[in-house]
C-alpha atoms as a PDB file:
ATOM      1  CA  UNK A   1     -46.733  -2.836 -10.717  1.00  0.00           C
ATOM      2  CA  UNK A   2     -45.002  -3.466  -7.453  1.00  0.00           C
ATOM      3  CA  UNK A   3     -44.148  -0.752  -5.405  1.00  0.00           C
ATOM      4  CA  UNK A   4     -41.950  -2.732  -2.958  1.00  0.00           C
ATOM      5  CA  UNK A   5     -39.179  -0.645  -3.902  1.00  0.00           C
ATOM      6  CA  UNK A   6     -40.680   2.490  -2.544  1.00  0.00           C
ATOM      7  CA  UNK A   7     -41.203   1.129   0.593  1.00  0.00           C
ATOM      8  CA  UNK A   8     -39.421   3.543   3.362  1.00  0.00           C
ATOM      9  CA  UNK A   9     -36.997   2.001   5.289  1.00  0.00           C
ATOM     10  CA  UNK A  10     -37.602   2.121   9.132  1.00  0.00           C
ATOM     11  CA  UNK A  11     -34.689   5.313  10.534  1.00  0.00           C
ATOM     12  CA  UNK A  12     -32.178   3.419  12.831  1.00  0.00           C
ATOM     13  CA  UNK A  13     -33.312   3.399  16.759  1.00  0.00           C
ATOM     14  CA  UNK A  14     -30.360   5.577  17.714  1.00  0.00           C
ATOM     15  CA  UNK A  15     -31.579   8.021  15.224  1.00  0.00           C
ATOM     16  CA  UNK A  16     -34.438   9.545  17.955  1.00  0.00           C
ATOM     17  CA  UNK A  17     -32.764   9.231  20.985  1.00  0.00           C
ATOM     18  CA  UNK A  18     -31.388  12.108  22.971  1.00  0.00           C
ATOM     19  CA  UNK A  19     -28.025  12.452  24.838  1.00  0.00           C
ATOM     20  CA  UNK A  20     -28.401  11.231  28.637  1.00  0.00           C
ATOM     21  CA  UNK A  21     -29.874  13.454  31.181  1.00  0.00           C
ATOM     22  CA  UNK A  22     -31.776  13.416  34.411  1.00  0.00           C
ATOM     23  CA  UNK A  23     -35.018  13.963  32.544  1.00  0.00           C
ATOM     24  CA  UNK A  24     -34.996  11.630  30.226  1.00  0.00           C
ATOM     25  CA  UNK A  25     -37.268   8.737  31.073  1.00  0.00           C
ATOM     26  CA  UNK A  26     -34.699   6.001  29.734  1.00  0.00           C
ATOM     27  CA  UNK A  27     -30.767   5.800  30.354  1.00  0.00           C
ATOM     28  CA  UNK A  28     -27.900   4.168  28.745  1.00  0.00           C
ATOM     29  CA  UNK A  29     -26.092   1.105  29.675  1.00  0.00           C
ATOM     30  CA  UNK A  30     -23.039   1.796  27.903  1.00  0.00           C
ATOM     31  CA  UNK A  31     -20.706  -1.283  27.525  1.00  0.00           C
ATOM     32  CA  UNK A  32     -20.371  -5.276  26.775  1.00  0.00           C
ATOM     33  CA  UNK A  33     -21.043  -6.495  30.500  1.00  0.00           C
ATOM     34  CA  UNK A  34     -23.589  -3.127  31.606  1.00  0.00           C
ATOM     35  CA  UNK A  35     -25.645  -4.369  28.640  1.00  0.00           C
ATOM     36  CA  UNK A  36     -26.082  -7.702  29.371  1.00  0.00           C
ATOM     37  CA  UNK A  37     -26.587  -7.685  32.630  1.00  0.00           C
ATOM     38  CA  UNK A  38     -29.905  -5.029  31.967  1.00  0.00           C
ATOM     39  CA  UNK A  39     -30.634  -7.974  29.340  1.00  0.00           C
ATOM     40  CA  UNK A  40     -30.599 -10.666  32.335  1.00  0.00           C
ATOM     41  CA  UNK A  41     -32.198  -8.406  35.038  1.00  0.00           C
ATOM     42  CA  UNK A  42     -34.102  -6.043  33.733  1.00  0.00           C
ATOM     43  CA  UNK A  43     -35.217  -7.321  30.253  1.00  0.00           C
ATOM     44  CA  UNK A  44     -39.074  -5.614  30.113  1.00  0.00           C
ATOM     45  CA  UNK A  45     -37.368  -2.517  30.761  1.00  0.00           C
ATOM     46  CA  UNK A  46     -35.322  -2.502  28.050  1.00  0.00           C
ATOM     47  CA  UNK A  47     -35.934  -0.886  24.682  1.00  0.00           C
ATOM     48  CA  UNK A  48     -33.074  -1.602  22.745  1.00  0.00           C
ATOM     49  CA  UNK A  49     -29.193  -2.681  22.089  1.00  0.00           C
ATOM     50  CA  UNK A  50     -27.047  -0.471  19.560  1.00  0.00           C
ATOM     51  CA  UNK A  51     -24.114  -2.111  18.732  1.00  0.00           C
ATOM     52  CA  UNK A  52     -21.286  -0.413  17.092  1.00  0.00           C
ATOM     53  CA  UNK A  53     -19.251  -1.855  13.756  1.00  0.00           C
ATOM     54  CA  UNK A  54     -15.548  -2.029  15.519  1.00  0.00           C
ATOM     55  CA  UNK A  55     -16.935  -3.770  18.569  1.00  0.00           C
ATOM     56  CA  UNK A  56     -15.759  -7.116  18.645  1.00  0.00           C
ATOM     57  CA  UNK A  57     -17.109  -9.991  17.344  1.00  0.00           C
ATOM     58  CA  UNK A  58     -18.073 -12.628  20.066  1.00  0.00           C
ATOM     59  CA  UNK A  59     -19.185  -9.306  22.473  1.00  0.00           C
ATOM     60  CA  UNK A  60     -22.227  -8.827  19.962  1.00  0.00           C
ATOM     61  CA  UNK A  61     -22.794 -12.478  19.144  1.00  0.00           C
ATOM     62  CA  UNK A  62     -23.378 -12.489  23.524  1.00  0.00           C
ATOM     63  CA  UNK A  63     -25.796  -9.457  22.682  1.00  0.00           C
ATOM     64  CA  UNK A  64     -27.871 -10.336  19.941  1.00  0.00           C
ATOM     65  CA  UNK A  65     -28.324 -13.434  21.589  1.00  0.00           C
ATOM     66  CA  UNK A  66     -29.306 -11.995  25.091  1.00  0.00           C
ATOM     67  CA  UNK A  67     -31.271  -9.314  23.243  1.00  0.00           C
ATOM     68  CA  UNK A  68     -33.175 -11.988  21.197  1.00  0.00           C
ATOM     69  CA  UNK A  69     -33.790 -14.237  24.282  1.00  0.00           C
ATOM     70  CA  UNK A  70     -35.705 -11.121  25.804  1.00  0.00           C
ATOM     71  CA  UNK A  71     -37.674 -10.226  22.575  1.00  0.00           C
ATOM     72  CA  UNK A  72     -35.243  -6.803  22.299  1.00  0.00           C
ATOM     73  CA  UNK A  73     -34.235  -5.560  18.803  1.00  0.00           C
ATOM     74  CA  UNK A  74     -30.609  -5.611  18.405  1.00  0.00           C
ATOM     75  CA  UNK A  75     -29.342  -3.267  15.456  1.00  0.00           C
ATOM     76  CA  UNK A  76     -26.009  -2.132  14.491  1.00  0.00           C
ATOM     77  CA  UNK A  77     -26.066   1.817  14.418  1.00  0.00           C
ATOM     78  CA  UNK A  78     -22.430   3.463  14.217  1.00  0.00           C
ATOM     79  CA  UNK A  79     -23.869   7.032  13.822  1.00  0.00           C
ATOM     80  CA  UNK A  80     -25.974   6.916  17.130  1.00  0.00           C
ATOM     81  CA  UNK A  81     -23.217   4.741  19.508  1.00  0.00           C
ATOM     82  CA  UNK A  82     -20.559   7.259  18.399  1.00  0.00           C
ATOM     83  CA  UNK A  83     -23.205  10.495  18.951  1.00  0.00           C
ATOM     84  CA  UNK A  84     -24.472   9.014  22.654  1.00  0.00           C
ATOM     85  CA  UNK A  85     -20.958   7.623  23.633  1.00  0.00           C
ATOM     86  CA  UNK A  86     -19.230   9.735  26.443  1.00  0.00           C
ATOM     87  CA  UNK A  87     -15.846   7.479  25.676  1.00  0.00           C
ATOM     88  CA  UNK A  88     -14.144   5.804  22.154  1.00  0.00           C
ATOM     89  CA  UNK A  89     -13.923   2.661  23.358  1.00  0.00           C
ATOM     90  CA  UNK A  90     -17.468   2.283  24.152  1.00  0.00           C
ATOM     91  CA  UNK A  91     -18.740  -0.155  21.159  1.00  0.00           C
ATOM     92  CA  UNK A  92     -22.380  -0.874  22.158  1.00  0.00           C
ATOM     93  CA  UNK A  93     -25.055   0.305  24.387  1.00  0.00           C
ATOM     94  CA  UNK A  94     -28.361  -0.756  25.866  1.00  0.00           C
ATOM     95  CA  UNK A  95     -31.567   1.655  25.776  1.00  0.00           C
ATOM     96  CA  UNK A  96     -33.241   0.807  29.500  1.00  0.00           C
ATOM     97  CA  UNK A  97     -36.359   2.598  30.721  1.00  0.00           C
ATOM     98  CA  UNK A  98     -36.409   3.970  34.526  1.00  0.00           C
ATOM     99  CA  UNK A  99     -37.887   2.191  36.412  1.00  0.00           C
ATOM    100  CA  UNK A 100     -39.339   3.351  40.263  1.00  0.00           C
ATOM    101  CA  UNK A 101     -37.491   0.978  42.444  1.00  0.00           C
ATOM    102  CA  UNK A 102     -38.879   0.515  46.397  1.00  0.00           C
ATOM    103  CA  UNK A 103     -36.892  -1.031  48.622  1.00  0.00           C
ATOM    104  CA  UNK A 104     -38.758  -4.938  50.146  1.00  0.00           C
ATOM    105  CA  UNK A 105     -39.396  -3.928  53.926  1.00  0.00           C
ATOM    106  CA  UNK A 106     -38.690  -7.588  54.913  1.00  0.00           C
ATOM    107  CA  UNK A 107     -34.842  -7.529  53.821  1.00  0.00           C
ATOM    108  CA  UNK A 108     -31.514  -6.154  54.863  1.00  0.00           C
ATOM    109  CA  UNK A 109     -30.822  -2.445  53.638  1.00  0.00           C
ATOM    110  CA  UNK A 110     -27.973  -0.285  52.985  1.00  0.00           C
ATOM    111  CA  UNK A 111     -28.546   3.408  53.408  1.00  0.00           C
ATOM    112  CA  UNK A 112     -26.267   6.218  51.606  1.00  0.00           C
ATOM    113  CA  UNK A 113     -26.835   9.562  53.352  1.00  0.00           C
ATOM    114  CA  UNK A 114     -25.811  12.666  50.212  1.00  0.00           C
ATOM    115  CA  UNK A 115     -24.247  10.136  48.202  1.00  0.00           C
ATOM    116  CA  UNK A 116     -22.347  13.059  45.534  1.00  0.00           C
ATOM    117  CA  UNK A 117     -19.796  10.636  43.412  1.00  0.00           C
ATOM    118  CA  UNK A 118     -21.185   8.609  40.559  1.00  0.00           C
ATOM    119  CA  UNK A 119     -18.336   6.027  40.651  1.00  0.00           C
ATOM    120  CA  UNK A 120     -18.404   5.665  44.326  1.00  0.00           C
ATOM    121  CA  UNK A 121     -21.991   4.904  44.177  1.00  0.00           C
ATOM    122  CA  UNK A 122     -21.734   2.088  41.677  1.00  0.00           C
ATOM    123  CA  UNK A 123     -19.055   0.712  43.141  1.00  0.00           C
ATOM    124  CA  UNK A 124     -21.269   0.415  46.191  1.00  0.00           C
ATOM    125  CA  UNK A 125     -23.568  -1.222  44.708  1.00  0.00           C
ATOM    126  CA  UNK A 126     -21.457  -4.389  42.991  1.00  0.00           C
ATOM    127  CA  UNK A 127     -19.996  -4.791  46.521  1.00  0.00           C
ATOM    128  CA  UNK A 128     -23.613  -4.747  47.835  1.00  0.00           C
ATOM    129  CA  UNK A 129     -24.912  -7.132  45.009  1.00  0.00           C
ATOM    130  CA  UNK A 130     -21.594  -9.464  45.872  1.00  0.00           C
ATOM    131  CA  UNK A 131     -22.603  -9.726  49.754  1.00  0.00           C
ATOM    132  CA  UNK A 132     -26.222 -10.535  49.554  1.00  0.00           C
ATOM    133  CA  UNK A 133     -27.359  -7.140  50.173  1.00  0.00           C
ATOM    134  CA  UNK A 134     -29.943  -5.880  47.331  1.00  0.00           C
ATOM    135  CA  UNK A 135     -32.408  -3.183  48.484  1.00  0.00           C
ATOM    136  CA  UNK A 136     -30.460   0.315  48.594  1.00  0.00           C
ATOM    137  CA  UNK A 137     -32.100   3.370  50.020  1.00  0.00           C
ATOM    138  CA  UNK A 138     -30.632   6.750  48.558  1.00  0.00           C
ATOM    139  CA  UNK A 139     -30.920   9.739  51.041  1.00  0.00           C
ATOM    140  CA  UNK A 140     -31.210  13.231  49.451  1.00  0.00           C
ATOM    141  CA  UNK A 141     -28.997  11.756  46.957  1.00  0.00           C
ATOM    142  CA  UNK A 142     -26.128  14.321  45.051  1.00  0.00           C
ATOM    143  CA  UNK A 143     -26.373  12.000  42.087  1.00  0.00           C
ATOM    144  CA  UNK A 144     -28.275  10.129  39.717  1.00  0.00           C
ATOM    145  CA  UNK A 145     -28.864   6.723  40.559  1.00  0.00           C
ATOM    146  CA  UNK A 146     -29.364   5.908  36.979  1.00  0.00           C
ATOM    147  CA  UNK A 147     -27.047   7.854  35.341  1.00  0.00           C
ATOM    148  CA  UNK A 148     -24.358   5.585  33.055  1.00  0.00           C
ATOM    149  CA  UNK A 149     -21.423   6.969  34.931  1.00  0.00           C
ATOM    150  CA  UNK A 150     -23.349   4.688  38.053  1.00  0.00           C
ATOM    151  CA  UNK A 151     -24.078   1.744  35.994  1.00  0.00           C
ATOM    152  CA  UNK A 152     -21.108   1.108  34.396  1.00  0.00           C
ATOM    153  CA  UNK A 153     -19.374   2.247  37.507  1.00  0.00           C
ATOM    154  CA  UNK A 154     -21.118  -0.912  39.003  1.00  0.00           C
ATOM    155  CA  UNK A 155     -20.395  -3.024  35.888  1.00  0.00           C
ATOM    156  CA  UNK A 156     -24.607  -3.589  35.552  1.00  0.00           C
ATOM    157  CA  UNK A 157     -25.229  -4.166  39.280  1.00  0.00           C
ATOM    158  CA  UNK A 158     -27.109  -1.592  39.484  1.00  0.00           C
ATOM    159  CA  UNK A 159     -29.971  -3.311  37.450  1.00  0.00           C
ATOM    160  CA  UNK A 160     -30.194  -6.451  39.835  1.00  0.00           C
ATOM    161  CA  UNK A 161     -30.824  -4.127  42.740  1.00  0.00           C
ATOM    162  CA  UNK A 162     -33.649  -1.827  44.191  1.00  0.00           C
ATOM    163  CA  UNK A 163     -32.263   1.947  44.871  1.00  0.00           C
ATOM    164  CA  UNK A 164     -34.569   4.175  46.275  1.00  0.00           C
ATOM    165  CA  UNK A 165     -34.971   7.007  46.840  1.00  0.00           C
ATOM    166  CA  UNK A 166     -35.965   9.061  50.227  1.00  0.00           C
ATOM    167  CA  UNK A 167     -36.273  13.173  51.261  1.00  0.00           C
ATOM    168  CA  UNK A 168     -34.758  12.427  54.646  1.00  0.00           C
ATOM    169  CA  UNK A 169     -33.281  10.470  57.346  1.00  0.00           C
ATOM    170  CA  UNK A 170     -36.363  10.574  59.121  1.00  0.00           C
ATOM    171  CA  UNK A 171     -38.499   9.154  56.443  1.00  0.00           C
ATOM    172  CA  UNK A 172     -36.178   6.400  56.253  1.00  0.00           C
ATOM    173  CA  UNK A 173     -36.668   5.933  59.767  1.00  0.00           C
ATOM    174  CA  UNK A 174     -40.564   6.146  59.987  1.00  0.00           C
ATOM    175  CA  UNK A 175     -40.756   3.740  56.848  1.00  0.00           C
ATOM    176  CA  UNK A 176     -38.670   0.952  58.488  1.00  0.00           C
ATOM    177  CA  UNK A 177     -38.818   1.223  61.894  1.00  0.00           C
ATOM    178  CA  UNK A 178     -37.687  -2.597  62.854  1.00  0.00           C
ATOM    179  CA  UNK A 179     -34.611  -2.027  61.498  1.00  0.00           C
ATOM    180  CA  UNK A 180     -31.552  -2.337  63.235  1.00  0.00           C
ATOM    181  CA  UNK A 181     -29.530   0.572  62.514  1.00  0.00           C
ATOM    182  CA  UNK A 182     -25.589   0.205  62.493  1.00  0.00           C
ATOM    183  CA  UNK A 183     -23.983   3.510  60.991  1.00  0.00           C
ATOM    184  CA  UNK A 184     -20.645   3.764  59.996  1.00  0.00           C
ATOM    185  CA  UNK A 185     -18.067   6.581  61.504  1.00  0.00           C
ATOM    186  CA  UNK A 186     -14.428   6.646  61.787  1.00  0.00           C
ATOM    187  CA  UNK A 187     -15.393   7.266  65.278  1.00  0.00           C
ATOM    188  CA  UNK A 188     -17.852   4.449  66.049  1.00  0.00           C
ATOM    189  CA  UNK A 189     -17.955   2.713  69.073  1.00  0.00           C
ATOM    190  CA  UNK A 190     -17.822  -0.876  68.179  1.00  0.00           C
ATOM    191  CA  UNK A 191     -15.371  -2.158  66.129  1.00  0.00           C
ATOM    192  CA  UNK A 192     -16.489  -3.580  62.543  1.00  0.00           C
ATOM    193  CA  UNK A 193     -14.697  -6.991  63.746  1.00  0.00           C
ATOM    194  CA  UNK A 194     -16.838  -7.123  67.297  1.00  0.00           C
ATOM    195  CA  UNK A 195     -20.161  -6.371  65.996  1.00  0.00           C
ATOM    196  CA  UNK A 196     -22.915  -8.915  65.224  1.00  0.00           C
ATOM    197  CA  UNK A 197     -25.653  -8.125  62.917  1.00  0.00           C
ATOM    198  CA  UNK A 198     -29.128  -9.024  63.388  1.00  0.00           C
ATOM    199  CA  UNK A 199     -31.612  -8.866  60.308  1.00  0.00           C
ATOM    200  CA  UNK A 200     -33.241  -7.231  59.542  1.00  0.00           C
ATOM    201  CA  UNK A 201     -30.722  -4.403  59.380  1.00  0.00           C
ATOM    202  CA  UNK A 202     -29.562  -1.026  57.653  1.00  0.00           C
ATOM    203  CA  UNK A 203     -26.049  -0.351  56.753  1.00  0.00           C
ATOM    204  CA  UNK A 204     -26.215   3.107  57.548  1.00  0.00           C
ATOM    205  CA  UNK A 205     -23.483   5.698  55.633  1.00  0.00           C
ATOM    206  CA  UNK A 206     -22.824   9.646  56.198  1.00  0.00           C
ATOM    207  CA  UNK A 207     -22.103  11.890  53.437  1.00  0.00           C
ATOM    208  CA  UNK A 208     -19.043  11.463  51.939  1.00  0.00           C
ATOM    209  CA  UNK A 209     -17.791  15.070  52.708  1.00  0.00           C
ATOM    210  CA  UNK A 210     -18.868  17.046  56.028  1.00  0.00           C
ATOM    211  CA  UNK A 211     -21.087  19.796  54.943  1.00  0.00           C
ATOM    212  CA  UNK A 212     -22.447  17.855  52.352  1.00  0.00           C
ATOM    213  CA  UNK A 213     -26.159  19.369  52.599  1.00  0.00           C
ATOM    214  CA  UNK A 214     -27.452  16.519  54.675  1.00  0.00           C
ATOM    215  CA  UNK A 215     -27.939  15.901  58.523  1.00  0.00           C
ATOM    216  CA  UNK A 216     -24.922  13.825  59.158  1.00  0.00           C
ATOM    217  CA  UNK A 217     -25.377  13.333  62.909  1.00  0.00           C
ATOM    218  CA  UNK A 218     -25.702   9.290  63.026  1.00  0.00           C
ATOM    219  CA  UNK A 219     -29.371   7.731  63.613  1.00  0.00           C
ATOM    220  CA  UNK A 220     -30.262   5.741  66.733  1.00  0.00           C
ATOM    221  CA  UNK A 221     -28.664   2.716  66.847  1.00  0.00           C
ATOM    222  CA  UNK A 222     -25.250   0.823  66.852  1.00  0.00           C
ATOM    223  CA  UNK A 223     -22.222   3.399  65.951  1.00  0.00           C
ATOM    224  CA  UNK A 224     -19.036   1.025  64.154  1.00  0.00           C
ATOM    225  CA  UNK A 225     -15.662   1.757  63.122  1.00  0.00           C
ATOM    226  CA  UNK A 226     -13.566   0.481  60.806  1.00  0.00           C
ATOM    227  CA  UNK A 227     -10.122  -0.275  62.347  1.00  0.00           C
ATOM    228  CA  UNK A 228      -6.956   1.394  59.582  1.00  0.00           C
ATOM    229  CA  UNK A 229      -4.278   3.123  60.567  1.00  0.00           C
ATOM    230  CA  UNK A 230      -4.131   6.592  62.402  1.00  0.00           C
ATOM    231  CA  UNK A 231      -2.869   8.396  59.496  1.00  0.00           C
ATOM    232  CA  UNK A 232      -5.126   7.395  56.857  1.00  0.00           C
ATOM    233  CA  UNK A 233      -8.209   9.705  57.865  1.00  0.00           C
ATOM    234  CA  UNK A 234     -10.783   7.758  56.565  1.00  0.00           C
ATOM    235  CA  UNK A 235     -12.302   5.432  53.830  1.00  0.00           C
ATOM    236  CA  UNK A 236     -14.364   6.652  50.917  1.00  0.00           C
ATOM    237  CA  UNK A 237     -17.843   5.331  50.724  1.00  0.00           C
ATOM    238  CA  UNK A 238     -17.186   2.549  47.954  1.00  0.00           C
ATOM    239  CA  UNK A 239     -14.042   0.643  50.328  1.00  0.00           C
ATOM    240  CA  UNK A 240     -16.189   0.568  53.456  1.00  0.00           C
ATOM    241  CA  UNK A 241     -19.546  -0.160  52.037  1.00  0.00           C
ATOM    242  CA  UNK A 242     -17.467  -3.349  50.580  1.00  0.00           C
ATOM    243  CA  UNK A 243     -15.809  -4.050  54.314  1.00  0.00           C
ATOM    244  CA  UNK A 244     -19.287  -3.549  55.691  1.00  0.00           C
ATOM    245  CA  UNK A 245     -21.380  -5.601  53.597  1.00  0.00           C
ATOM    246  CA  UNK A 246     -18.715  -8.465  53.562  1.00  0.00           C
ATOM    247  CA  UNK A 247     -18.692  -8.635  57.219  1.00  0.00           C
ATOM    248  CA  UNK A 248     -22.878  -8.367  57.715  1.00  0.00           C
ATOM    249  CA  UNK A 249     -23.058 -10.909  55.100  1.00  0.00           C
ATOM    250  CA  UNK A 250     -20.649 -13.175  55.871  1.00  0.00           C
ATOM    251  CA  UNK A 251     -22.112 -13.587  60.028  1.00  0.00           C
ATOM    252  CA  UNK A 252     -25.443 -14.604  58.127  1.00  0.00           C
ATOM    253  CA  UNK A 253     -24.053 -16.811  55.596  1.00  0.00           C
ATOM    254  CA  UNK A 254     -25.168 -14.565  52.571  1.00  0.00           C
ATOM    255  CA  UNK A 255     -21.725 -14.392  51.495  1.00  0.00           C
ATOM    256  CA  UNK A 256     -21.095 -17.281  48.238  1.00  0.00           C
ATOM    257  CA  UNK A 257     -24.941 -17.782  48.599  1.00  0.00           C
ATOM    258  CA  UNK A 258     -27.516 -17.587  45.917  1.00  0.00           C
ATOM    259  CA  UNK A 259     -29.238 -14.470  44.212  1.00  0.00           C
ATOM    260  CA  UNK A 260     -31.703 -13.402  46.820  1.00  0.00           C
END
């Protein structure tokens, strides 16, 4: 007699898995693009795609085929994309573990100082990824560098990059000490325009709000402004990481260049 029949079916993936927090040792890549690109960067670190029934057609033909080209199972699971969804459009999602990034000592930094807004932050880091500039430390960070508010916020970026994370300035500063500082002020002394970066360097950026919990008195270094206009009081950190890192890359030629 076969007993084939009997055989218990394996619960769906989404079935175990926990709403996103801090603790968890995985996060969510919530989204069409966020999962792929986790699929092209980071595929050992991923566990699984969940793919919702309404999301549309060619979207998970790209996903199961990413997900099968890095040996991931792709299932469709409506219960657990709807229960681990923040938003109803969201039709799919990517299970990534956390990984420990550290920053390569040999290449160009950018430094965020209390970075406290998740969508700022990502942001940040597509502009980064788009002018050559990979290796991100996070100072006494206000946010979760891989929350899904941050990767979607950089549209997957996030997981071509190393972010990591320091106590302090000063560690910073004792880690990579041939750096060439240039922080960023509304009341630098060179203008963004004037300045010529040598590598390697470190974008260097305050908190995004005075008060913010973290020394904001700029490091040693060059201090640089960002020319606007006298009523607008200042930039917020996503506009002039972009101006910065399109102006450092562009005087070494990273700008339109390869993947580094």
């Amino acid at each position: 007699m076969s007993h084939g029949s009997l055989t218990a079916r394996r619960p769906p993936v989404g079935q175990g898995l926990e709403p996103y927090r801090t603790a968890l040792p995985y996060t969510y890549a919530f989204g069409h693009f966020t999962a792929l690109e986790a699929l092209r960067h980071r595929p050992a670190d991923v566990r699984a795609v969940l793919v919702h029934g309404g999301l549309e057609p060619r979207w998970r033909l790209e996903l199961e085929s990413a997900a099968g080209t890095a040996g991931v199972p792709c299932e469709q699971d409506d219960a657990g994309v709807t229960r681990l969804r923040r938003n109803a459009q969201v039709g799919c999602l990517a299970v990534v573990r956390k990984a420990t990034d550290t920053v390569r000592p040999e290449r160009d930094h950018a430094v965020l100082v209390a970075a406290s807004q998740a969508g700022n932050v990502g942001s940040a880091l597509r502009s980064l990824a788009a002018f050559g500039i990979d290796d991100v430390v996070l100072v006494s960070p206000k946010v979760d560098a891989w929350s899904p508010h941050v990767l979607r916020a950089s549209v997957g970026m996030r997981f071509a990059m190393r972010c990591q994370v320091v106590a302090s300035p000063a560690a910073y500063l004792a880690a990579h000490p041939d750096h060439r500082v240039y922080s960023f002020s509304a009341y630098g002394d060179a203008e963004l325009a004037s300045v010529e970066f040598g590598s390697p360097f470190a974008l260097w950026f305050g908190p995004e709000w005075p008060g913010a919990g973290a020394p904001d008195e700029p490091p040693p270094g060059t201090s640089v402004r960002i020319a606007s206009r006298p009523h607008v009081e200042s930039l917020n950190l996503a506009v002039a990481v972009s101006l910065a890192a399109y102006a450092a890359g562009r005087g070494k030629g990273a700008v339109g260049g390869e993947e580094r």
